[in-house]
Protein backbone atom coordinates (compact mmCIF):
# COMPACT_ATOMS: atom_id res chain seq x y z
CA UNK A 1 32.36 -4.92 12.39
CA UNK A 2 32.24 -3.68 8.44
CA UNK A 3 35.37 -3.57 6.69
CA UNK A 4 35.05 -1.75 3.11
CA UNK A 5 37.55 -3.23 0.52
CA UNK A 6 38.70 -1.11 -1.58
CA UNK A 7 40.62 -1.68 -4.33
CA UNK A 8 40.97 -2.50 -8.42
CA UNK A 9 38.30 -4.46 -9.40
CA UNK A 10 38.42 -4.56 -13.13
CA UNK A 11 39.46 -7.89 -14.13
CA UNK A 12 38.54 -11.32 -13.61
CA UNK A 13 42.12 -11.57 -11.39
CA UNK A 14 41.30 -8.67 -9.44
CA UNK A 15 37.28 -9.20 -8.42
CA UNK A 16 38.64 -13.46 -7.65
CA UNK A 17 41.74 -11.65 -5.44
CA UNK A 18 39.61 -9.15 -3.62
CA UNK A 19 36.61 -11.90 -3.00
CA UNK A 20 39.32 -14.78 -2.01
CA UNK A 21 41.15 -11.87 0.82
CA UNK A 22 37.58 -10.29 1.87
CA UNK A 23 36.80 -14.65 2.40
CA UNK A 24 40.05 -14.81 4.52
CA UNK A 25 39.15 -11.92 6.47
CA UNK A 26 35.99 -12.67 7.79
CA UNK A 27 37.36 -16.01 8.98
CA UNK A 28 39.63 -14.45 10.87
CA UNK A 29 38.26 -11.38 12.89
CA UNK A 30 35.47 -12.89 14.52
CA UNK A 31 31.89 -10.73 13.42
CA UNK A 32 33.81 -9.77 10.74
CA UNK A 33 31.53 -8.50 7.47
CA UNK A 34 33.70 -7.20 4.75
CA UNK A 35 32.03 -4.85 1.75
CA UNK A 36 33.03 -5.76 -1.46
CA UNK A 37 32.02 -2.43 -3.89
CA UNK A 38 32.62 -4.97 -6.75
CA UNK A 39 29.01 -6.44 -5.74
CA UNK A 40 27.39 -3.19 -5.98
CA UNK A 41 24.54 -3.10 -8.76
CA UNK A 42 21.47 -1.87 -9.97
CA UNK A 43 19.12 -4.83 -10.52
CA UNK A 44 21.30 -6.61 -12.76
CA UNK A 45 23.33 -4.14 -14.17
CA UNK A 46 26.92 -3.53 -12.92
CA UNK A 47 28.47 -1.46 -15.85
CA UNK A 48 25.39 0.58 -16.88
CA UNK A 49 26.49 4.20 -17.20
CA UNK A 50 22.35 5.39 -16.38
CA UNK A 51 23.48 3.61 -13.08
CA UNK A 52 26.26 4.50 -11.99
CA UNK A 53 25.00 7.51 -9.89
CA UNK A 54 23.73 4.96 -7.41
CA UNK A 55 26.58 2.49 -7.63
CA UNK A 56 28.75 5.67 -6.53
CA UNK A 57 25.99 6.67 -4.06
CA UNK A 58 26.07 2.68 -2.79
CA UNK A 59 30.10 2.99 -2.29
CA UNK A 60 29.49 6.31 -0.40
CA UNK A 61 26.71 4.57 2.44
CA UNK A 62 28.96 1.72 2.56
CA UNK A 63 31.87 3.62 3.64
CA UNK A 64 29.54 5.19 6.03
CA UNK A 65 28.77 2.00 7.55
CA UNK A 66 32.23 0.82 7.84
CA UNK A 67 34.65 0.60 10.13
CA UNK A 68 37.91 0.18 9.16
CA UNK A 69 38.94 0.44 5.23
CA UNK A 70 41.67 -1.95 3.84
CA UNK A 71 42.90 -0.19 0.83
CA UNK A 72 44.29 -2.10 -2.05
CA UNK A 73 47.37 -0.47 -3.15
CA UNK A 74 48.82 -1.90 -5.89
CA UNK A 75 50.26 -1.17 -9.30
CA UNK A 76 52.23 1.60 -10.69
CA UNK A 77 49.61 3.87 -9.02
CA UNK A 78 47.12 4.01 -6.79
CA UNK A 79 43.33 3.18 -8.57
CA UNK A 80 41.40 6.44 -8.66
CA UNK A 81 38.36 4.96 -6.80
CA UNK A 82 40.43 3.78 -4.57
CA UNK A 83 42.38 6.96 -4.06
CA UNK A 84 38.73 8.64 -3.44
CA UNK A 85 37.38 6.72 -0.92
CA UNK A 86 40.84 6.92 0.90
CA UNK A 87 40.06 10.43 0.85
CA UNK A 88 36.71 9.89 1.87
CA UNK A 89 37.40 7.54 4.95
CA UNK A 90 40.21 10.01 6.47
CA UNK A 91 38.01 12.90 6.21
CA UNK A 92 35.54 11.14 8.06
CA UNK A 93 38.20 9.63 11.00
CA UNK A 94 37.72 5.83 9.67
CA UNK A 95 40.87 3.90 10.27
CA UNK A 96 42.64 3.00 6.76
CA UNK A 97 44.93 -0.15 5.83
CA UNK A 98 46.98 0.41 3.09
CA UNK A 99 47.71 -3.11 1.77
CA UNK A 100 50.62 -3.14 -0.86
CA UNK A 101 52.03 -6.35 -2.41
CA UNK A 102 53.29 -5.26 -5.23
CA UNK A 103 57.24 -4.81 -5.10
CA UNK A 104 57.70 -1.68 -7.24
CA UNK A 105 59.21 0.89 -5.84
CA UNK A 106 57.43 4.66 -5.14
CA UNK A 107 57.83 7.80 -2.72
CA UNK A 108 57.15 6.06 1.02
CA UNK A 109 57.37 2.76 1.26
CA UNK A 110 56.12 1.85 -2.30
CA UNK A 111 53.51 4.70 -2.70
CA UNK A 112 52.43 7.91 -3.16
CA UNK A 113 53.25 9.91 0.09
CA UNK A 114 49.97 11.48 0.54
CA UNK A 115 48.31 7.77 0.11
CA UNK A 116 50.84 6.76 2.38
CA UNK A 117 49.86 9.60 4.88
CA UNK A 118 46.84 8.90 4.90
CA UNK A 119 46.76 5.47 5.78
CA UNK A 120 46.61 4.82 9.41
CA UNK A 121 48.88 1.69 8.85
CA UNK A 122 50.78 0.06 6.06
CA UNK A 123 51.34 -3.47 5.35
CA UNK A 124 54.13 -4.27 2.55
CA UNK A 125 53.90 -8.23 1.52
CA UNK A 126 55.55 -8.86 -1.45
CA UNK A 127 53.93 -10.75 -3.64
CA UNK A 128 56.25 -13.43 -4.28
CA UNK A 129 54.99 -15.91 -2.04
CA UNK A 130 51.28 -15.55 -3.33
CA UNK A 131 49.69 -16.88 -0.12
CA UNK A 132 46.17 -14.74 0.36
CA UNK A 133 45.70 -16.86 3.80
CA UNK A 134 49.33 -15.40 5.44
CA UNK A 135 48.12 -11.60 3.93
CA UNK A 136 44.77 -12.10 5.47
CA UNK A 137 46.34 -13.30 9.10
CA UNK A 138 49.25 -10.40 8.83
CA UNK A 139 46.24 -7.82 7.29
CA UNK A 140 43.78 -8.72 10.50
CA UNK A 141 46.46 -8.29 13.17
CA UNK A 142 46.36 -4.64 11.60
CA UNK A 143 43.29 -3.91 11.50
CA UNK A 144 42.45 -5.16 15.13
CA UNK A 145 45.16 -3.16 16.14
CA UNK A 146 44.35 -0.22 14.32
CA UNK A 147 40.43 -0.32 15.47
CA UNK A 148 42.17 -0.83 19.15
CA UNK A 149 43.86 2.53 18.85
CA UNK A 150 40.67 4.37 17.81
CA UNK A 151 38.45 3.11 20.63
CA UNK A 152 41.46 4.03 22.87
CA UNK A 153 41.78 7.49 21.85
């Protein structure tokens, strides 16, 4: 099973957060492969603006391959990338997991309402407690569950 994580990816905090959850996630759904866009290059290069065609092409297949998204939702709004490939994954049926921790306050249930809509579940963890291991366990009960209502429809 291929699990595209998507989410910020900018700083040092975010790329160690996003590695550390997608880590914790495979552990605990058994076949498990999560794909981390953060580790999508050209040779080398990850920031090379001649490149980034194919790094956006590369995010593209990869949702293509997955199936189930876990959407990192954090922050005052949603990350633009992010908010794409949300797009991209409901257009194309994929079950989405919004994943919010942060404790501001938005629309429905701390975002956007159209982000919200288009998730096909929501977890809301605050992040107080800091625990990536308890988010993973609570995040792969949803996505099981989620996946489970897709092969049953």
């Amino acid at each position: 099973m291929n699990i595209y994580l998507s989410g910020p990816l900018f700083t040092q905090a975010e790329r160690r957060w996003n590695r550390d959850l997608a880590r914790e996630l495979e552990a605990r759904i058994a076949g498990a492969r999560v794909l981390l866009p953060q580790d999508f290059k050209v040779g080398s290069s990850y920031n090379n603006p001649k490149d980034f065609p194919h790094i956006f092409r590369a995010c593209m297949d990869a949702l293509g391959e997955a199936d189930a998204v876990v959407a990192v939702l954090d922050g005052p709004d949603v990350d633009s990338g992010t908010a794409l490939e949300l797009g991209v994954a409901y257009e194309r049926g994929i079950p989405i997991i919004g994943v919010r921790t942060d404790f501001r306050e938005s629309q429905d249930r701390g975002v956007n309402l159209v982000i919200a809509g288009a998730c096909t579940t929501l977890l809301r963890e605050m992040s107080f407690g800091e625990d990536v291991g308890q988010l993973a366990r609570d995040l792969a009960g949803k996505i099981v569950a989620a996946l489970k209502r897709k092969d049953d429809a």
